[in-house]
C-alpha atoms as a PDB file:
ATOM      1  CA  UNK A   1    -110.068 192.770 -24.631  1.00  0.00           C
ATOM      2  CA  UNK A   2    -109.067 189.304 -23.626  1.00  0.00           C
ATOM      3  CA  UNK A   3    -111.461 187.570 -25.996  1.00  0.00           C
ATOM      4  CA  UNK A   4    -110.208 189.798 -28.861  1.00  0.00           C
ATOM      5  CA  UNK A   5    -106.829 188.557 -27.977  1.00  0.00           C
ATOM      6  CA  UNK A   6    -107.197 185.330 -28.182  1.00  0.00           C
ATOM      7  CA  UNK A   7    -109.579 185.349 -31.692  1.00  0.00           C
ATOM      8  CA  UNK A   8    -106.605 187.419 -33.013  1.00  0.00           C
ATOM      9  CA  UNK A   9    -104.055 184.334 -32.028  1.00  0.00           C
ATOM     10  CA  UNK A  10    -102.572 185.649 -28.661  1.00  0.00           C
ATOM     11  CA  UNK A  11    -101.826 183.197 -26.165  1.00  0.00           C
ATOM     12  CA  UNK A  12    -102.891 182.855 -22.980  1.00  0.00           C
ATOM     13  CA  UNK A  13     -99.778 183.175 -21.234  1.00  0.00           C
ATOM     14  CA  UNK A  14     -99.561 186.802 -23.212  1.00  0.00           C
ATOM     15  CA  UNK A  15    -103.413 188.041 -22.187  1.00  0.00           C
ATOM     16  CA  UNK A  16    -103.036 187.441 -18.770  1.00  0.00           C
ATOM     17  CA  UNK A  17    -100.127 189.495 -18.489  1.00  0.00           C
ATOM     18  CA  UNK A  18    -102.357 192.218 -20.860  1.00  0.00           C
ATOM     19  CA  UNK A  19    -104.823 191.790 -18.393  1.00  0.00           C
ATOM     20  CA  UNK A  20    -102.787 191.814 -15.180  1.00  0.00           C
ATOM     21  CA  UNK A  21    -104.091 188.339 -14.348  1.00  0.00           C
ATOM     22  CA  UNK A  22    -101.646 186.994 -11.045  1.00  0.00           C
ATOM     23  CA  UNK A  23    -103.397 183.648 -11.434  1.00  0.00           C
ATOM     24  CA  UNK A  24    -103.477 181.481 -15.179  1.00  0.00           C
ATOM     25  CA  UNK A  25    -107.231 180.256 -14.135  1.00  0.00           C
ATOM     26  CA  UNK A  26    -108.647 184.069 -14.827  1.00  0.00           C
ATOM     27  CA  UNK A  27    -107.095 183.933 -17.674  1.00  0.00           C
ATOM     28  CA  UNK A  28    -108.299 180.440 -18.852  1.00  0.00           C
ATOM     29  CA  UNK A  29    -112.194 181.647 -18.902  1.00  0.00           C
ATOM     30  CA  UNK A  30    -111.418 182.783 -22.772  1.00  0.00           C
ATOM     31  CA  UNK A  31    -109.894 179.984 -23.798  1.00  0.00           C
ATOM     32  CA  UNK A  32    -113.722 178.665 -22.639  1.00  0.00           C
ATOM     33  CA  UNK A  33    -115.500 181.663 -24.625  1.00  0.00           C
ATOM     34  CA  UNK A  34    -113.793 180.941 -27.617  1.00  0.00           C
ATOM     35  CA  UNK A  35    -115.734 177.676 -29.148  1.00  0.00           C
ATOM     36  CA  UNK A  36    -114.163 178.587 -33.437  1.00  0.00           C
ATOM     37  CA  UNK A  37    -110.742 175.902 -32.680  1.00  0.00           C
ATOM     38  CA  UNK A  38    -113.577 172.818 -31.260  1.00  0.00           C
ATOM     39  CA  UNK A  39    -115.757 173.922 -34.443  1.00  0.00           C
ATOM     40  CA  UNK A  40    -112.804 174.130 -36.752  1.00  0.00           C
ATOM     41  CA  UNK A  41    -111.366 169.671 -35.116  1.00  0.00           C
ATOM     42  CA  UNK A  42    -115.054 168.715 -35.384  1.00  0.00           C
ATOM     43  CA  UNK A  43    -115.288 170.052 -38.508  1.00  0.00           C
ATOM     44  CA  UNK A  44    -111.793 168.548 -39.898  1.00  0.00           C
ATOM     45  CA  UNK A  45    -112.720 165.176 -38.294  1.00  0.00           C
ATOM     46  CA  UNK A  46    -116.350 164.798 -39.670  1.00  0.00           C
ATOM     47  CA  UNK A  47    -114.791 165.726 -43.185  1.00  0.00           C
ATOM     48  CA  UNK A  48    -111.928 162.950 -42.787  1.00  0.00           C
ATOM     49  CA  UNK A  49    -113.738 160.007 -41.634  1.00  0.00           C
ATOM     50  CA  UNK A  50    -115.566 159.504 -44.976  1.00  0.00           C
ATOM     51  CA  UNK A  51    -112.693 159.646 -46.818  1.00  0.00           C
ATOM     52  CA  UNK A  52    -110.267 157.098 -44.386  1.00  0.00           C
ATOM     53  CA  UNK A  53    -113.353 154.828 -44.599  1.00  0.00           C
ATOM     54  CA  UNK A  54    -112.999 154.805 -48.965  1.00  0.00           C
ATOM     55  CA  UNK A  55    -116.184 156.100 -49.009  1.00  0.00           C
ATOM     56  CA  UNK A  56    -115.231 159.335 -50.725  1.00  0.00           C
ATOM     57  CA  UNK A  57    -114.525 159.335 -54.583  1.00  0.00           C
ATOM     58  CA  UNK A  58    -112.350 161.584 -56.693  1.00  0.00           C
ATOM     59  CA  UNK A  59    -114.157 164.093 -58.721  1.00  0.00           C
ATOM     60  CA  UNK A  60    -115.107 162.696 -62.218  1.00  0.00           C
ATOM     61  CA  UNK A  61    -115.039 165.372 -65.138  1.00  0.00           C
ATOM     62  CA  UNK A  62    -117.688 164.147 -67.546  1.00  0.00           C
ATOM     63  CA  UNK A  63    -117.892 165.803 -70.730  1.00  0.00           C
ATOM     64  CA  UNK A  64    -120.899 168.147 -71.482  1.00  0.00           C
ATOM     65  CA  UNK A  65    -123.657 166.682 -73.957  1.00  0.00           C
ATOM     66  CA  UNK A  66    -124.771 168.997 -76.115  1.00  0.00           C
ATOM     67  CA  UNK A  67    -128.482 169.453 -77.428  1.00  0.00           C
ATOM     68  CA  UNK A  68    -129.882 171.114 -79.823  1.00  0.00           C
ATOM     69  CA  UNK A  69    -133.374 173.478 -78.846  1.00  0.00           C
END
Protein backbone atom coordinates (compact mmCIF):
# COMPACT_ATOMS: atom_id res chain seq x y z
CA UNK A 1 0.00 0.00 0.00
CA UNK A 2 2.71 2.41 0.93
CA UNK A 3 4.55 2.13 -2.37
CA UNK A 4 1.25 2.68 -4.24
CA UNK A 5 0.96 5.79 -2.24
CA UNK A 6 3.74 7.32 -2.93
CA UNK A 7 3.78 6.39 -7.07
CA UNK A 8 0.27 7.97 -6.88
CA UNK A 9 1.93 11.41 -5.31
CA UNK A 10 1.16 10.93 -1.51
CA UNK A 11 3.60 12.18 0.79
CA UNK A 12 5.35 10.65 3.24
CA UNK A 13 4.15 12.45 6.09
CA UNK A 14 0.44 11.18 4.77
CA UNK A 15 1.53 7.18 4.33
CA UNK A 16 2.89 6.87 7.53
CA UNK A 17 -0.10 7.96 9.16
CA UNK A 18 -2.02 5.36 6.42
CA UNK A 19 0.24 2.97 7.65
CA UNK A 20 0.23 3.68 11.39
CA UNK A 21 3.98 4.33 11.25
CA UNK A 22 4.95 6.09 15.08
CA UNK A 23 8.42 6.65 13.67
CA UNK A 24 9.12 8.80 9.98
CA UNK A 25 12.22 6.22 9.32
CA UNK A 26 9.52 3.20 8.55
CA UNK A 27 8.04 5.28 6.55
CA UNK A 28 11.14 6.57 4.61
CA UNK A 29 11.96 2.84 3.17
CA UNK A 30 9.48 3.90 0.06
CA UNK A 31 10.77 6.92 -0.58
CA UNK A 32 14.01 4.30 -1.18
CA UNK A 33 11.76 1.80 -3.36
CA UNK A 34 10.65 4.36 -5.50
CA UNK A 35 13.81 5.04 -8.02
CA UNK A 36 11.02 6.96 -11.21
CA UNK A 37 11.86 10.93 -9.47
CA UNK A 38 16.18 9.99 -9.63
CA UNK A 39 15.33 8.53 -13.27
CA UNK A 40 13.07 11.39 -14.19
CA UNK A 41 16.58 14.52 -12.62
CA UNK A 42 19.03 12.20 -14.43
CA UNK A 43 17.09 12.14 -17.22
CA UNK A 44 16.27 16.11 -17.28
CA UNK A 45 19.98 16.78 -16.55
CA UNK A 46 21.59 14.50 -19.28
CA UNK A 47 19.02 16.19 -21.77
CA UNK A 48 20.10 19.87 -20.59
CA UNK A 49 23.74 19.73 -20.57
CA UNK A 50 24.00 19.48 -24.40
CA UNK A 51 21.98 22.18 -24.93
CA UNK A 52 23.68 24.82 -22.04
CA UNK A 53 26.95 23.69 -23.70
CA UNK A 54 25.48 25.18 -27.54
CA UNK A 55 25.89 21.97 -28.70
CA UNK A 56 22.24 21.42 -29.53
CA UNK A 57 20.74 23.03 -32.77
CA UNK A 58 17.22 24.10 -33.59
CA UNK A 59 15.37 21.85 -35.88
CA UNK A 60 15.92 22.83 -39.60
CA UNK A 61 12.78 22.22 -41.94
CA UNK A 62 14.31 21.46 -45.32
CA UNK A 63 12.07 21.26 -48.12
CA UNK A 64 11.31 17.81 -49.73
CA UNK A 65 13.08 17.12 -53.24
CA UNK A 66 11.03 15.56 -55.39
CA UNK A 67 11.99 12.74 -58.00
CA UNK A 68 10.55 11.38 -60.56
CA UNK A 69 10.53 7.06 -60.78
Amino acid sequence: MGSWQLATGASLSFIGKTLGHKDMSSTAIYARLNLDPVREVIHKAAHAMPGAGGLLRKAEAKPIKKTIA
